[in-house]
N, C-alpha and C. Protein backbone atom coordinates (compact mmCIF):
# COMPACT_ATOMS: atom_id res chain seq x y z
N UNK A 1 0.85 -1.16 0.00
CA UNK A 1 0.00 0.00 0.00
C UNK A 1 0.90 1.24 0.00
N UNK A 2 0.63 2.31 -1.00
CA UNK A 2 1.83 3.41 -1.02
C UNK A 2 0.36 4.35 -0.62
N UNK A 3 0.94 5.23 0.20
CA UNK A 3 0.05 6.21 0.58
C UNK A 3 1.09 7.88 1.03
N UNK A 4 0.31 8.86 0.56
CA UNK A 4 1.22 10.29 0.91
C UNK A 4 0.36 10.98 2.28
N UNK A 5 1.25 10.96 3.31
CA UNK A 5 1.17 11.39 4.98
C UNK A 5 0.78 13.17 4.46
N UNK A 6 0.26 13.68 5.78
CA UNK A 6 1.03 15.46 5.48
C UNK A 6 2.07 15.76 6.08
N UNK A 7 2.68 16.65 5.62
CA UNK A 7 4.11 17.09 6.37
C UNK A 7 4.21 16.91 7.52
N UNK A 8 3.31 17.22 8.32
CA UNK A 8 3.26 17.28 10.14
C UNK A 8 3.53 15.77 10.33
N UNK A 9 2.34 15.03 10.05
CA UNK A 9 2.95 12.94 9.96
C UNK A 9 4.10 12.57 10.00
N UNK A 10 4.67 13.13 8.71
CA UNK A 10 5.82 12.64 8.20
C UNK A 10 7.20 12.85 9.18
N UNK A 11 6.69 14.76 9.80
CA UNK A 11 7.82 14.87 10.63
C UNK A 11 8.04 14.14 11.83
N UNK A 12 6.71 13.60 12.32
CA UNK A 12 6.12 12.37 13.39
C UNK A 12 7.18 11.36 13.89
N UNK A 13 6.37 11.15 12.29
CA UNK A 13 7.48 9.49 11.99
C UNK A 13 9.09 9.81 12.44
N UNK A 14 9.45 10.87 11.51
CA UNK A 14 11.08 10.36 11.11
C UNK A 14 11.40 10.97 12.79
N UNK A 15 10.92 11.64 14.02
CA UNK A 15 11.09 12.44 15.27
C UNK A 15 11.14 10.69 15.84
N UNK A 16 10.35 10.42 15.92
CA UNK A 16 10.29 8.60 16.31
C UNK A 16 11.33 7.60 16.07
N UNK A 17 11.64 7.82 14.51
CA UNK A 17 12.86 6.85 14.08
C UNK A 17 14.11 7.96 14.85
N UNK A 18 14.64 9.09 15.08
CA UNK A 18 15.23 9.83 15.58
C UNK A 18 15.73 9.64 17.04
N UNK A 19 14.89 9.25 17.69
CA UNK A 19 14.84 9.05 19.29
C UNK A 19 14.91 7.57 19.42
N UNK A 20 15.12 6.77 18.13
CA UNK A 20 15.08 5.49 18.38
C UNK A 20 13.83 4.38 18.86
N UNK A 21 12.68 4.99 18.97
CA UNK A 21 11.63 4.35 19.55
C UNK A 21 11.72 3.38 18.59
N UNK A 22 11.57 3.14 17.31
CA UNK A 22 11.47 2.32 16.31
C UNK A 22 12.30 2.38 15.45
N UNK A 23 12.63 1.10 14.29
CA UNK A 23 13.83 0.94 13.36
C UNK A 23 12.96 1.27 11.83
N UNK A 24 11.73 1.14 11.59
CA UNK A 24 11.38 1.58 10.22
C UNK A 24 10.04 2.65 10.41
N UNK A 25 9.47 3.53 9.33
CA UNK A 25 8.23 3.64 9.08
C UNK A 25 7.20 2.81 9.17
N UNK A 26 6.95 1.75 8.89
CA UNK A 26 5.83 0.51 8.86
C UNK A 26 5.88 0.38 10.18
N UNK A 27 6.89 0.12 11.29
CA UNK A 27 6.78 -0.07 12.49
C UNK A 27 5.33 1.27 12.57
N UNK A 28 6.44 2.23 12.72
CA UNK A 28 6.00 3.34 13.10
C UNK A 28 4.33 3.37 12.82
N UNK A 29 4.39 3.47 11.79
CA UNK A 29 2.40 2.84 11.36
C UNK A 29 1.60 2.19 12.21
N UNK A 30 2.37 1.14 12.01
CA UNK A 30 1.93 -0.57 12.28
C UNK A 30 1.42 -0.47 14.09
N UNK A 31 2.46 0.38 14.77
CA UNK A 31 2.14 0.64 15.99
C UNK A 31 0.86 1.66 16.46
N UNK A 32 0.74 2.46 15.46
CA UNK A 32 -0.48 3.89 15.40
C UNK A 32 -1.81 2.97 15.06
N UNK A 33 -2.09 2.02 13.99
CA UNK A 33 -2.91 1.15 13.92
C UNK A 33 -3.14 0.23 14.75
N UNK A 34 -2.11 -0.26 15.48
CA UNK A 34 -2.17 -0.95 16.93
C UNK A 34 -3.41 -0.18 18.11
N UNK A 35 -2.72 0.79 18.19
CA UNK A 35 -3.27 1.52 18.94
C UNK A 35 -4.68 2.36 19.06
N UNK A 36 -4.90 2.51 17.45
CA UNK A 36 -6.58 2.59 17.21
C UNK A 36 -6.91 1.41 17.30
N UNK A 37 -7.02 0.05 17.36
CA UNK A 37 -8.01 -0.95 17.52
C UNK A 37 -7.73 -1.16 18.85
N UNK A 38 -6.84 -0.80 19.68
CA UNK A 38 -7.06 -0.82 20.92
C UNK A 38 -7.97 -0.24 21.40
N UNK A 39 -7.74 1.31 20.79
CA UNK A 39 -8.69 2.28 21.74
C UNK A 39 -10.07 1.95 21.28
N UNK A 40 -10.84 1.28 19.81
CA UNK A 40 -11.42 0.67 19.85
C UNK A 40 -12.34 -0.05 20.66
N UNK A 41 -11.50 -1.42 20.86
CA UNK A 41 -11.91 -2.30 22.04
C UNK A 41 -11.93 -1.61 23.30
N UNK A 42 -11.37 -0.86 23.44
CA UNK A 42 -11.84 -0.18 24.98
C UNK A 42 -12.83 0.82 24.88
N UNK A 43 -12.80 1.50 23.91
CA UNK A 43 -14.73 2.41 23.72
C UNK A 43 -15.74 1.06 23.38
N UNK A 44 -15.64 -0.57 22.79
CA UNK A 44 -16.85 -0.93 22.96
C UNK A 44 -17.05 -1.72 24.23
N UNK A 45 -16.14 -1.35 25.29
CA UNK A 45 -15.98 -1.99 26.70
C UNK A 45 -16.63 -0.62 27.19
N UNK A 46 -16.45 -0.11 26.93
CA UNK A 46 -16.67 1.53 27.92
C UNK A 46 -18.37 1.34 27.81
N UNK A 47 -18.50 1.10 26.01
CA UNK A 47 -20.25 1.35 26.23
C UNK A 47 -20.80 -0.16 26.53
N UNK A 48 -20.33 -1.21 26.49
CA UNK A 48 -20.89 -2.72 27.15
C UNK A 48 -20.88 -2.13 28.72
N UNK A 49 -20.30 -1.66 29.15
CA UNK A 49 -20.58 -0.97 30.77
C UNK A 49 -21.49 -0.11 31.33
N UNK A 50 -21.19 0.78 30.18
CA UNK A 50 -22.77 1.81 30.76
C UNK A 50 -24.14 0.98 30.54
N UNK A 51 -24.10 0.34 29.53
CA UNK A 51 -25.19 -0.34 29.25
C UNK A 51 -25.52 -1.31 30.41
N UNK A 52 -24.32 -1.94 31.22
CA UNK A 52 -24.70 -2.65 32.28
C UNK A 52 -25.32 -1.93 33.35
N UNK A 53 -24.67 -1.11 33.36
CA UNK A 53 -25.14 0.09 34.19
C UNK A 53 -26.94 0.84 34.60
N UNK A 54 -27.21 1.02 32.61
CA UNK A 54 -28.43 1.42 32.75
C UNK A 54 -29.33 -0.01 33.00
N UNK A 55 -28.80 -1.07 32.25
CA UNK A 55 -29.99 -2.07 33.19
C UNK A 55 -29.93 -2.44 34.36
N UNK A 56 -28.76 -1.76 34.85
CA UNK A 56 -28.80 -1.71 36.71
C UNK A 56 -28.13 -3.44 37.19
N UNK A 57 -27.26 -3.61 35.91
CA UNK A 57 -26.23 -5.09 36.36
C UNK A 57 -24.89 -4.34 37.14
N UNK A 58 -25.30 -3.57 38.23
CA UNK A 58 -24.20 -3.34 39.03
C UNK A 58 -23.86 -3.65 40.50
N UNK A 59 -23.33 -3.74 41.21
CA UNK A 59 -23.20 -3.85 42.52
C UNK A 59 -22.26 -2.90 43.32
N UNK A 60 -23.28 -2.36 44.37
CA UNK A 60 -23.31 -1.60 45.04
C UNK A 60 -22.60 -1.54 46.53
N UNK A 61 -21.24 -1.14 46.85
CA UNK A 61 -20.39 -1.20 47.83
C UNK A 61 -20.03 0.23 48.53
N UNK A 62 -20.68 0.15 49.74
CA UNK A 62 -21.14 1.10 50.33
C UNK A 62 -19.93 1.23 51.80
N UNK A 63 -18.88 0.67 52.02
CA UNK A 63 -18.24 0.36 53.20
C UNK A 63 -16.80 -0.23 52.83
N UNK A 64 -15.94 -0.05 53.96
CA UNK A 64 -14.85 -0.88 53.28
C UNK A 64 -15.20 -2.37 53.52
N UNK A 65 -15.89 -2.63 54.59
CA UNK A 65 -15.90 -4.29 54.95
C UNK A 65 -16.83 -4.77 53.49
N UNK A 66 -17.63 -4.28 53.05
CA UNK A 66 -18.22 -4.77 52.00
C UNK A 66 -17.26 -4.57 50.46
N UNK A 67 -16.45 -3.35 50.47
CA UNK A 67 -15.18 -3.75 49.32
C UNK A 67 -14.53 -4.49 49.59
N UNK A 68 -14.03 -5.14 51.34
CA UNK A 68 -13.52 -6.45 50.93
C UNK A 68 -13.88 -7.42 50.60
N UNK A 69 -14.68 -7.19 50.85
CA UNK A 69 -15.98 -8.96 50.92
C UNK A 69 -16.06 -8.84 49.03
N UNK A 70 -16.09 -8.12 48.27
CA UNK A 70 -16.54 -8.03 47.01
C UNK A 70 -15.23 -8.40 45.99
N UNK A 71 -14.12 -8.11 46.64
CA UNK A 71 -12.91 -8.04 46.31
C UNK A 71 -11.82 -9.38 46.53
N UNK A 72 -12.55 -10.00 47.52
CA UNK A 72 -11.95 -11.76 48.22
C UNK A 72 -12.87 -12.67 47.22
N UNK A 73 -13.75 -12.14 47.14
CA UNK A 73 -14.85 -13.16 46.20
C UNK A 73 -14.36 -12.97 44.66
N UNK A 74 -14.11 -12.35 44.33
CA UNK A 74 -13.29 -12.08 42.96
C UNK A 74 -12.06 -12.91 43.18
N UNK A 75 -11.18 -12.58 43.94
CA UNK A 75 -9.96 -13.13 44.03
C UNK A 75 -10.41 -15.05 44.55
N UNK A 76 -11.16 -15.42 45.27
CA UNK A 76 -11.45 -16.36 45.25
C UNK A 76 -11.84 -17.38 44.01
N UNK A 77 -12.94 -16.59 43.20
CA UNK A 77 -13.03 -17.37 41.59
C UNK A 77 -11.80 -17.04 41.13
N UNK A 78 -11.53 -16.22 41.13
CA UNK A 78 -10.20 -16.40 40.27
C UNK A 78 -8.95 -17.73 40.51
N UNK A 79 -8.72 -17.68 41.74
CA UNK A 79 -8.05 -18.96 42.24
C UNK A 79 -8.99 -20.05 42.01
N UNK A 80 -9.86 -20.50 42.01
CA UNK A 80 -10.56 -21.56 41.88
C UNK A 80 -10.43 -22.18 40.27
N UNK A 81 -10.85 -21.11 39.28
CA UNK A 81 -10.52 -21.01 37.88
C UNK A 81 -9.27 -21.50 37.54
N UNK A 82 -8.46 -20.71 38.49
CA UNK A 82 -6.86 -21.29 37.68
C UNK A 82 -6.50 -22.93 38.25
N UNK A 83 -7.19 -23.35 39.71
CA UNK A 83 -6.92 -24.52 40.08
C UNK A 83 -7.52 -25.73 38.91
N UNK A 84 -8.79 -25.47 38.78
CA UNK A 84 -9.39 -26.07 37.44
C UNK A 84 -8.53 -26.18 36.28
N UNK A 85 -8.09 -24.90 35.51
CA UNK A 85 -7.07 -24.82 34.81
C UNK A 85 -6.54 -26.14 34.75
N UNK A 86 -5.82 -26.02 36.02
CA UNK A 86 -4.32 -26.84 36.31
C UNK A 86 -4.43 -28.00 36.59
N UNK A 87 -5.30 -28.72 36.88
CA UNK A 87 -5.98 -29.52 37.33
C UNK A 87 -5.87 -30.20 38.48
């Protein structure tokens, strides 16, 4: 794919290859496209949440004894999961 950047891009790039962050242009790309399908997946996480939200799939922690209690139970499936895992 040959494509023409604008000047400002271009000076981007070669400021990047300059400081060494990366060894080519395509990196340089390849990493900027990385990074939009990231931010992506995290705006359709952001709105899968509110949406949990407005149908009220949330839970409500009002105390610290109840953030721990909410927070051991997480960490509990989680260990249980990986014991399964492992068998």
């Amino acid at each position: 794919m040959l494509t023409t950047l604008p000047p400002e891009l271009q000076q981007y790039i070669q400021s990047q290859l300059a400081e060494g962050y990366f060894k080519t242009e395509e990196e340089v790309i390849s990493e900027g496209l990385r990074l939009m399908q990231r931010r992506d997946q995290l705006s359709e996480m952001v709105r899968a949440g509110l949406e949990d939200i407005e149908q009220g799939n949330v839970t409500n922690i009002n105390n610290e004894e109840e953030s721990r209690a909410f927070f051991d139970s997480i960490k509990s499936r989680g260990m249980d999961n990986l014991r399964r895992k492992r068998g």
